[in-house]
N, C-alpha and C. Protein backbone atom coordinates (compact mmCIF):
# COMPACT_ATOMS: atom_id res chain seq x y z
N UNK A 1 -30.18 56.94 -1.69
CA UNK A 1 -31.32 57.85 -1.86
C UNK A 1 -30.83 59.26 -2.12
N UNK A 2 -31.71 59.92 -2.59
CA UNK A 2 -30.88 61.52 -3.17
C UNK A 2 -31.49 61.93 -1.84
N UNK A 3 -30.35 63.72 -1.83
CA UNK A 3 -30.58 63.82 -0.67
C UNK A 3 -32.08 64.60 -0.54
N UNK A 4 -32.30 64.73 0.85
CA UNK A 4 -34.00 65.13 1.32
C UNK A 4 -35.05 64.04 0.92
N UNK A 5 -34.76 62.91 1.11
CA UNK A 5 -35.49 62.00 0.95
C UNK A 5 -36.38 61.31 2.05
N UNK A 6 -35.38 61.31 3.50
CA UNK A 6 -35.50 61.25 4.75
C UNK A 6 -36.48 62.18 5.46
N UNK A 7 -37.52 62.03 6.20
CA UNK A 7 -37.80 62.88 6.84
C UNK A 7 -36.90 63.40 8.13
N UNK A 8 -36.81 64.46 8.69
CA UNK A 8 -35.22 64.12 9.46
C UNK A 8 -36.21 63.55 10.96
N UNK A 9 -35.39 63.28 11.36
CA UNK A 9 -35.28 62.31 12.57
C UNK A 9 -35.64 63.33 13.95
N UNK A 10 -36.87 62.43 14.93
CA UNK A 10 -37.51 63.02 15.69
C UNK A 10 -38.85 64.41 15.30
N UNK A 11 -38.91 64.51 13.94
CA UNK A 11 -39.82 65.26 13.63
C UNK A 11 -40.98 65.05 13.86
N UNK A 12 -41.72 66.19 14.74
CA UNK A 12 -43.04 66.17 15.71
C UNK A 12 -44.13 66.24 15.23
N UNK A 13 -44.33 66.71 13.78
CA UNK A 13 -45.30 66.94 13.79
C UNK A 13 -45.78 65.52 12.55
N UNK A 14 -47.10 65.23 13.45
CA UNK A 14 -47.57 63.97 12.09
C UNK A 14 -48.21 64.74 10.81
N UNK A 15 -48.71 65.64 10.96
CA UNK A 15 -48.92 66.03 9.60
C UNK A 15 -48.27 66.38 8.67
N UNK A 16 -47.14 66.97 9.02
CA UNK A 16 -45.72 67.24 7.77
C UNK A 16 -45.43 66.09 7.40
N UNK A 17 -45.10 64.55 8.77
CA UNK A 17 -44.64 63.40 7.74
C UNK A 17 -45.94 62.45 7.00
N UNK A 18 -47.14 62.79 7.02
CA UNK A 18 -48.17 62.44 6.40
C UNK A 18 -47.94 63.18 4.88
N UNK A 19 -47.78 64.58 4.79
CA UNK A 19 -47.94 65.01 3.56
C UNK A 19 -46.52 64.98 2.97
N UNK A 20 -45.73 63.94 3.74
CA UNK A 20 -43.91 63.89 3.25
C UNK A 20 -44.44 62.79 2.49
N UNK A 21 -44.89 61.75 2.76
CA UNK A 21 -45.36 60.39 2.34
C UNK A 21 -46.38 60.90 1.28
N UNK A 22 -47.92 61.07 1.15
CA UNK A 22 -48.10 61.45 0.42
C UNK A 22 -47.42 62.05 -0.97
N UNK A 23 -46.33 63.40 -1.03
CA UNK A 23 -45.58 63.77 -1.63
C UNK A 23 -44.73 62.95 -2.57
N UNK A 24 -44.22 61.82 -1.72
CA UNK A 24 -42.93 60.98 -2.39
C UNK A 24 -44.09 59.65 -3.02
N UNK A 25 -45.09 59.75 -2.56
CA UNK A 25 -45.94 58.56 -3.23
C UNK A 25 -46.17 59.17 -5.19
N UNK A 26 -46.96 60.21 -4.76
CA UNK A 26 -47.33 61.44 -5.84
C UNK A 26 -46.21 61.23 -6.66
N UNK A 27 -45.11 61.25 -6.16
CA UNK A 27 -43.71 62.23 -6.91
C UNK A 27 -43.26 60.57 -7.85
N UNK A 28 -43.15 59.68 -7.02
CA UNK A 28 -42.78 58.17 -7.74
C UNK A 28 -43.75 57.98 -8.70
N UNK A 29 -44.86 57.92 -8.35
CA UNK A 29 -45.94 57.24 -9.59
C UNK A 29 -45.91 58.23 -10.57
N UNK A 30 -45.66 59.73 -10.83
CA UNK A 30 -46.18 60.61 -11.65
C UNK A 30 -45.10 61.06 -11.94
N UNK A 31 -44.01 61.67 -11.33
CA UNK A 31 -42.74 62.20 -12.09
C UNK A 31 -41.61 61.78 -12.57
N UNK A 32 -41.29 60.97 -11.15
CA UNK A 32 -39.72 60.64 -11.18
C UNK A 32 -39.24 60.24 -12.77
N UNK A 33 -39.65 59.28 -13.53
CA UNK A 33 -39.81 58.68 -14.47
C UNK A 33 -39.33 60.40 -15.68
N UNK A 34 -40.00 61.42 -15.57
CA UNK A 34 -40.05 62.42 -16.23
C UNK A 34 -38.73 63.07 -15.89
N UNK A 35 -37.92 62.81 -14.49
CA UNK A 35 -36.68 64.26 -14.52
C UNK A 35 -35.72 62.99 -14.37
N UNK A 36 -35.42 61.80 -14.11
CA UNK A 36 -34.20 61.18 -14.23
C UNK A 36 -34.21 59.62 -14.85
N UNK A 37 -33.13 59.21 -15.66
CA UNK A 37 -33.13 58.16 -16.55
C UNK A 37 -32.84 57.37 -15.77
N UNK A 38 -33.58 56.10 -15.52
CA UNK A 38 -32.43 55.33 -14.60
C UNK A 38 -32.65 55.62 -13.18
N UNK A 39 -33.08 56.13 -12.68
CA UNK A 39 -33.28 56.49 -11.11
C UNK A 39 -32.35 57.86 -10.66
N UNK A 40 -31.50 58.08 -12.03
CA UNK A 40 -30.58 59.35 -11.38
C UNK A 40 -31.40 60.57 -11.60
N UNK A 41 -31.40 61.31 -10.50
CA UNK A 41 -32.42 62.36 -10.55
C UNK A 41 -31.56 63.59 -10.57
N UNK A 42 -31.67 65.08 -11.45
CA UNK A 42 -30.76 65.64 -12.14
C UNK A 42 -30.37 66.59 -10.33
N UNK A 43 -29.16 67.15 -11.17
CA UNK A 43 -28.39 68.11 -10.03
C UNK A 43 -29.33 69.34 -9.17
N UNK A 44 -30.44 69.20 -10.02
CA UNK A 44 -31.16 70.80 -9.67
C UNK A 44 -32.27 70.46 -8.22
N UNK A 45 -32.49 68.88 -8.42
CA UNK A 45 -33.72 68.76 -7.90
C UNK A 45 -33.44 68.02 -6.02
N UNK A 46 -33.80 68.67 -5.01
CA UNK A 46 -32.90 68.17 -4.03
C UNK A 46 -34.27 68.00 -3.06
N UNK A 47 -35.60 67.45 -3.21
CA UNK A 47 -36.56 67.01 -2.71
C UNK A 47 -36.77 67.73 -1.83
N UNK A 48 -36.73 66.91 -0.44
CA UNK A 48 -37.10 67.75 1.18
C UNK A 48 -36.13 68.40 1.49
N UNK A 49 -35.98 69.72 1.06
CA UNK A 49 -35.37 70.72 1.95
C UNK A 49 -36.32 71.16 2.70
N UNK A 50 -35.89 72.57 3.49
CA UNK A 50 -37.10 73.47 4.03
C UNK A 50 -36.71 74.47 3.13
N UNK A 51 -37.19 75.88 3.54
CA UNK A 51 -37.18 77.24 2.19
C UNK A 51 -35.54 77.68 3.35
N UNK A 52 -35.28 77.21 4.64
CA UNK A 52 -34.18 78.18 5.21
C UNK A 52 -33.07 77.11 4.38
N UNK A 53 -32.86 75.74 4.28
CA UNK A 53 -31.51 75.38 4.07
C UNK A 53 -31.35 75.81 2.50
N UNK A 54 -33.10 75.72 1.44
CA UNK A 54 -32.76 76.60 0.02
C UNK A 54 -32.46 77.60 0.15
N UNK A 55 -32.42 78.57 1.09
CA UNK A 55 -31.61 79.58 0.99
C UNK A 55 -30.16 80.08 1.09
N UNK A 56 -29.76 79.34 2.07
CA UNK A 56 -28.50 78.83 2.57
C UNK A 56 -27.59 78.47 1.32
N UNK A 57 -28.35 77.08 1.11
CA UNK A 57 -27.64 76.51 -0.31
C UNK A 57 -27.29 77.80 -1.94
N UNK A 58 -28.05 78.37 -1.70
CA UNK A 58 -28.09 79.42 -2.94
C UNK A 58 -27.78 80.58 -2.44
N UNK A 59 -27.27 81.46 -1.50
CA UNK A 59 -27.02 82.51 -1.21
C UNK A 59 -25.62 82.92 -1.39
N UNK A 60 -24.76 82.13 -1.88
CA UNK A 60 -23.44 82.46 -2.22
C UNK A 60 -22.97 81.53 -3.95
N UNK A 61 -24.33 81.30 -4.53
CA UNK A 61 -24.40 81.34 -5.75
C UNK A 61 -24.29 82.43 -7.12
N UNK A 62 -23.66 82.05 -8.17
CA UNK A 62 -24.04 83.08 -9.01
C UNK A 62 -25.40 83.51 -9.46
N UNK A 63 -25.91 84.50 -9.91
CA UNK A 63 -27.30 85.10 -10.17
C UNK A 63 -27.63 84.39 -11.27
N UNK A 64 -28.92 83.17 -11.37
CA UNK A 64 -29.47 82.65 -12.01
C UNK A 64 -29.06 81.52 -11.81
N UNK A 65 -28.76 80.69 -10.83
CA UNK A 65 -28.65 79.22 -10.05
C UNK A 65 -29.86 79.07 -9.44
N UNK A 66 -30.63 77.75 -9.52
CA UNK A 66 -31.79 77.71 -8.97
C UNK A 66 -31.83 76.19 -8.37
N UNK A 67 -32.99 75.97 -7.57
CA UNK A 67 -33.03 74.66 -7.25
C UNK A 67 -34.49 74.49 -6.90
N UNK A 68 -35.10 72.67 -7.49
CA UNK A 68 -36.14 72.55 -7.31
C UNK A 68 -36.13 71.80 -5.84
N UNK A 69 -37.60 71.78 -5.23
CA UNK A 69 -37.54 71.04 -3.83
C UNK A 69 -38.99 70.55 -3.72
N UNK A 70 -39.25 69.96 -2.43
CA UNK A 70 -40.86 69.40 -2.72
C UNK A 70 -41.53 70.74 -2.09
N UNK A 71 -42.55 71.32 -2.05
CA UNK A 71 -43.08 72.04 -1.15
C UNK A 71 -43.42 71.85 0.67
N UNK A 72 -43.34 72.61 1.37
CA UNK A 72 -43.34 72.07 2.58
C UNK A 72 -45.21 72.50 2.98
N UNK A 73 -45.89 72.92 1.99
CA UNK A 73 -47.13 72.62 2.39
C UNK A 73 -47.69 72.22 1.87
N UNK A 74 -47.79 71.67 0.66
CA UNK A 74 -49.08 70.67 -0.10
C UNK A 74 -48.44 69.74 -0.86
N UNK A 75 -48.87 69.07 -1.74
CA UNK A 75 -47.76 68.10 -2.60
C UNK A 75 -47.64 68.97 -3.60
N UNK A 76 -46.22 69.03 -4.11
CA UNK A 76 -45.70 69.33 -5.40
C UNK A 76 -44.33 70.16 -5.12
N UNK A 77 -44.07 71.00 -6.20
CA UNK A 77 -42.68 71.54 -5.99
C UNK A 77 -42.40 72.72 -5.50
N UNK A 78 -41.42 73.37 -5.66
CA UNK A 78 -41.33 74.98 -5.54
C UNK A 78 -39.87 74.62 -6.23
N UNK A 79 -40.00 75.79 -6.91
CA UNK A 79 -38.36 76.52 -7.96
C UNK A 79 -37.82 77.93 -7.13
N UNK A 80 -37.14 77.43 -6.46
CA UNK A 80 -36.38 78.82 -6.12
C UNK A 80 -34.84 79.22 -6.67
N UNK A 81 -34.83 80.10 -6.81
CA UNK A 81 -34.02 80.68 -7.70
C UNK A 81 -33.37 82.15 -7.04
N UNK A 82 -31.57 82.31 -7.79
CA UNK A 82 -31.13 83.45 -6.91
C UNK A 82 -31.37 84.33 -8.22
């Protein structure tokens, strides 16, 4: 599975893993098909993060490295970018 696919483990709240499910339901029937051939899904796109580990991940990037993720409040994405 690519990574952030998992909801992580012991997470309390049922409504984040309700709209995690939701999300990856949405994301299979309607996108996946659109960003990777084959099931490989490209380098940019790293699903369930939160906005602190996208920051983390990109803060010692060069200026104009970006990465897509699912949103952590409704279904769909967010592009963050350094």
């Amino acid at each position: 599975s690519p990574p952030g696919w998992s909801p992580p483990e012991g997470d309390p709240q049922p409504e984040l893993v309700a709209l995690r499910a939701r999300t990856r339901l949405w994301f299979e029937q309607t996108q996946a098909m659109r960003l990777g051939a084959e099931g490989e899904l490209p380098a940019w796109f790293h699903g369930f993060i939160s906005r602190r580990e996208t920051e983390q991940l990109l803060q010692d990037q060069p200026l104009g490295c970006f990465l897509v993720r699912f949103s952590e409040s409704t279904v769909g994405f967010v592009l963050s970018y350094r």
